[in-house]
N, C-alpha and C. Protein backbone atom coordinates (compact mmCIF):
# COMPACT_ATOMS: atom_id res chain seq x y z
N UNK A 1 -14.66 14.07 -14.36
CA UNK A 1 -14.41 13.96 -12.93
C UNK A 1 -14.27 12.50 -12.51
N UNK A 2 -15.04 11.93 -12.89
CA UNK A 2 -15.14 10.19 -12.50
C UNK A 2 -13.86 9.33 -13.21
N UNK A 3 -13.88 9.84 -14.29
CA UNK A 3 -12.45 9.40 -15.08
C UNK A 3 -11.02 9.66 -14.49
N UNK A 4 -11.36 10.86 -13.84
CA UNK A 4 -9.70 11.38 -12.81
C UNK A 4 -9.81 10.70 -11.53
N UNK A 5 -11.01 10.57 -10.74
CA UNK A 5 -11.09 9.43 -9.38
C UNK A 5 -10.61 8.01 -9.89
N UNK A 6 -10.81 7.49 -10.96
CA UNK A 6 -10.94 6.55 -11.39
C UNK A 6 -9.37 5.79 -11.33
N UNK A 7 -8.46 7.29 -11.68
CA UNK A 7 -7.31 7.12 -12.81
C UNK A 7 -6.59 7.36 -11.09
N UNK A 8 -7.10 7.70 -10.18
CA UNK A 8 -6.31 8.21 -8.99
C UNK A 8 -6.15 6.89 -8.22
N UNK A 9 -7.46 6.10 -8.35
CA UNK A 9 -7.62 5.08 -7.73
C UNK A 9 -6.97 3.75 -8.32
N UNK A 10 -6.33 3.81 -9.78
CA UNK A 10 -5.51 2.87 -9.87
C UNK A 10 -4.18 3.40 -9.90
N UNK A 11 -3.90 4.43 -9.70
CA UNK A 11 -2.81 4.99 -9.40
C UNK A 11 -2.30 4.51 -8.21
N UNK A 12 -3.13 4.58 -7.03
CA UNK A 12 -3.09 4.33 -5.61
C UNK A 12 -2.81 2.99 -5.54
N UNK A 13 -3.46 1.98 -6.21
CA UNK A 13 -3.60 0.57 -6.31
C UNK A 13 -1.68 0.33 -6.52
N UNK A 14 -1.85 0.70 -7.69
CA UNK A 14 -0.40 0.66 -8.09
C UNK A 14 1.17 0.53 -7.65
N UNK A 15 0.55 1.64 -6.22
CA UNK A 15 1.29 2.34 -5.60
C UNK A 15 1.69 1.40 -4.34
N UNK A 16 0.22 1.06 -3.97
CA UNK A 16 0.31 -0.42 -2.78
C UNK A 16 0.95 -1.56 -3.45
N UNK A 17 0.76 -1.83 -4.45
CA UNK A 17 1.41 -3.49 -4.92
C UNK A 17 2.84 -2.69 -5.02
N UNK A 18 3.34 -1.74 -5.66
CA UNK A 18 5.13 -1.51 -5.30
C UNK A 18 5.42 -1.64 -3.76
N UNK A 19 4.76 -1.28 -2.96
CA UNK A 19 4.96 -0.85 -1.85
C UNK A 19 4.94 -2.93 -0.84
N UNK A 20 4.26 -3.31 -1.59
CA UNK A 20 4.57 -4.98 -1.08
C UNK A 20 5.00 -5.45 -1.57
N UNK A 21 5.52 -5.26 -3.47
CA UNK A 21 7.12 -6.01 -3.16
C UNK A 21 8.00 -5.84 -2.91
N UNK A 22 8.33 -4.21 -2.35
CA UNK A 22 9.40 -3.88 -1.85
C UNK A 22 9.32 -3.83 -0.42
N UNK A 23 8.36 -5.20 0.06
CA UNK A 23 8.91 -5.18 1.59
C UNK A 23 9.45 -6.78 1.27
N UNK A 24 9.13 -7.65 1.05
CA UNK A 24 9.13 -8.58 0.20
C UNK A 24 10.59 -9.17 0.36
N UNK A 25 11.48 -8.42 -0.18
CA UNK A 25 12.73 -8.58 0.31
C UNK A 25 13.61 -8.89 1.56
N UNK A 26 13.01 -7.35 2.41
CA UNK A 26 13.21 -7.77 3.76
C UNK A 26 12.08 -8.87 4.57
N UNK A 27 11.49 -9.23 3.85
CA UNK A 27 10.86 -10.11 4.92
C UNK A 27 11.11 -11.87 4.88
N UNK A 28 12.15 -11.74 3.59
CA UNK A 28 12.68 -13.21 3.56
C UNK A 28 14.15 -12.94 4.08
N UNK A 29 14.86 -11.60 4.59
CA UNK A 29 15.81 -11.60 5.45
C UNK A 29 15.35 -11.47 6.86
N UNK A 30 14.19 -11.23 7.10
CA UNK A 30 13.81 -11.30 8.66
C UNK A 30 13.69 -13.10 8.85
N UNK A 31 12.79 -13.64 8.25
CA UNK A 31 12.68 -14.90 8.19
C UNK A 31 13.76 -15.66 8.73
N UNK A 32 14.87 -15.23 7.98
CA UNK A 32 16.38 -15.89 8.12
C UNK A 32 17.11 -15.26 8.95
N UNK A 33 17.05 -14.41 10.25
CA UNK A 33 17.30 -13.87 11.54
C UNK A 33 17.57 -12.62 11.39
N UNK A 34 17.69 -12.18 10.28
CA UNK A 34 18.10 -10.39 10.23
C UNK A 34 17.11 -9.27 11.20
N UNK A 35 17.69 -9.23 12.39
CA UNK A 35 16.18 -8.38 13.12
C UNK A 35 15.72 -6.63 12.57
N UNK A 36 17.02 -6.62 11.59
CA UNK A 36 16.51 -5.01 11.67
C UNK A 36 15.87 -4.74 10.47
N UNK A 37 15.52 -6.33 9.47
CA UNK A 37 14.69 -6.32 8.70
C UNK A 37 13.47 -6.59 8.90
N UNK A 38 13.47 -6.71 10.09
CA UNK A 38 12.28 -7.13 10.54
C UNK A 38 11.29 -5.67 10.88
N UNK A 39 12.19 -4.93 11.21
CA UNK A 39 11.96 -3.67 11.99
C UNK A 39 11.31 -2.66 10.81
N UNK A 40 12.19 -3.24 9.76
CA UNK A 40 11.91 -2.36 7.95
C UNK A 40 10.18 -2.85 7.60
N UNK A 41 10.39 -3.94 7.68
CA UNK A 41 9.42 -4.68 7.44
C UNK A 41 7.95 -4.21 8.19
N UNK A 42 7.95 -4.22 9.59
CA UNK A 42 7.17 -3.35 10.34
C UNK A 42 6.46 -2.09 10.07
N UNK A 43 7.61 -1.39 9.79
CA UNK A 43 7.35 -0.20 9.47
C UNK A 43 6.70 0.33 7.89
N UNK A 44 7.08 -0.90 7.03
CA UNK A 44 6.37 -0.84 5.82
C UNK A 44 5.17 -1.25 5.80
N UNK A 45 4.67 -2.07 7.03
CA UNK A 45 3.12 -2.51 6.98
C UNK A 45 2.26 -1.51 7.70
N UNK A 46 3.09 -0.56 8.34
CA UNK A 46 2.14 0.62 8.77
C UNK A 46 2.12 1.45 7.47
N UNK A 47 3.08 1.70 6.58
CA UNK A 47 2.78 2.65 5.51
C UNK A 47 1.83 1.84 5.09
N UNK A 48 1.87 0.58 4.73
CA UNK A 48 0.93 -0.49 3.74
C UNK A 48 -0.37 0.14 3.96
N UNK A 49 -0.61 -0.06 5.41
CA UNK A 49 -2.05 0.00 6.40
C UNK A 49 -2.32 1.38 5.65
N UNK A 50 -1.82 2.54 5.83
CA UNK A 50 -2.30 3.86 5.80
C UNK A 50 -2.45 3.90 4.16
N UNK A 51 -1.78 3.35 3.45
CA UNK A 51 -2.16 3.41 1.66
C UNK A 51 -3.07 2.46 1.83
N UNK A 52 -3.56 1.92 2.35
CA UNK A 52 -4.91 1.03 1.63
C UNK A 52 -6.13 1.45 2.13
N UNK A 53 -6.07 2.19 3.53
CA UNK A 53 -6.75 3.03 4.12
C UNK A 53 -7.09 4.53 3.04
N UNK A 54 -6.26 4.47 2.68
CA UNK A 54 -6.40 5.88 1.43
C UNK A 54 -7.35 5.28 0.25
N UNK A 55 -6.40 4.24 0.05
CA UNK A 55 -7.71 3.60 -1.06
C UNK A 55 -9.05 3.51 -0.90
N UNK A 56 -9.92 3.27 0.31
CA UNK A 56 -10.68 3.09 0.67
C UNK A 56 -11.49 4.44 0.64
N UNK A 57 -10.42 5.47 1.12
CA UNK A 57 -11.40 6.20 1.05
C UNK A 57 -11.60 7.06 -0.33
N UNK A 58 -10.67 6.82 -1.30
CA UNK A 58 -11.06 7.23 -2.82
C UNK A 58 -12.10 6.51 -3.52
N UNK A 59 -12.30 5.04 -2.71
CA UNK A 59 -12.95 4.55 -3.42
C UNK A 59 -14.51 4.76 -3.12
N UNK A 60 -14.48 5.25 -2.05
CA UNK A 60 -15.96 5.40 -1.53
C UNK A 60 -16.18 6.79 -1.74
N UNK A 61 -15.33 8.26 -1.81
CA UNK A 61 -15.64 9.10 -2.71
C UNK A 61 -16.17 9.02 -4.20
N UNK A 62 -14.95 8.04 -4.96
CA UNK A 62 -16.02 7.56 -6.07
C UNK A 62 -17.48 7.10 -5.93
N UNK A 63 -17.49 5.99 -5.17
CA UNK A 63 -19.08 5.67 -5.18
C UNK A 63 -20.31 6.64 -5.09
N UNK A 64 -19.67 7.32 -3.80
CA UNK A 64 -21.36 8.70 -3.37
C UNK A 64 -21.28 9.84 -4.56
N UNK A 65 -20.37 9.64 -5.48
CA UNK A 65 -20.15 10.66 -6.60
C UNK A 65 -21.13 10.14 -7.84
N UNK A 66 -20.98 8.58 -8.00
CA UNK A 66 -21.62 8.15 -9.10
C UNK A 66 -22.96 8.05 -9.11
């Protein structure tokens, strides 16, 4: 059981670092005036927010488990 939280929680990890370098892109075309990368960009830091928010809470299921 702890081995599958474990394996979920770097799964998740995983999942956030793709998820910031693929904003990464648009955010050196917002930089340089592109506004509707800016808008991409936005909207990827609310997904960001809600996956790391997930992490958090796998990770603290792990803990009260161990």
């Amino acid at each position: 059981m702890i081995e599958q939280q474990s394996s979920e929680l770097r799964d998740r990890w995983s999942e956030l670092k793709v998820l910031i370098e693929s904003l990464e892109n648009d955010l050196v075309k917002n930089v340089n005036g592109n506004k509707s990368a800016g808008v991409r960009v936005r909207k990827g830091l609310r997904a960001l927010k809600a996956a790391a928010s997930e992490i958090v809470k796998v990770s603290l299921s792990q803990d009260k488990q161990s």
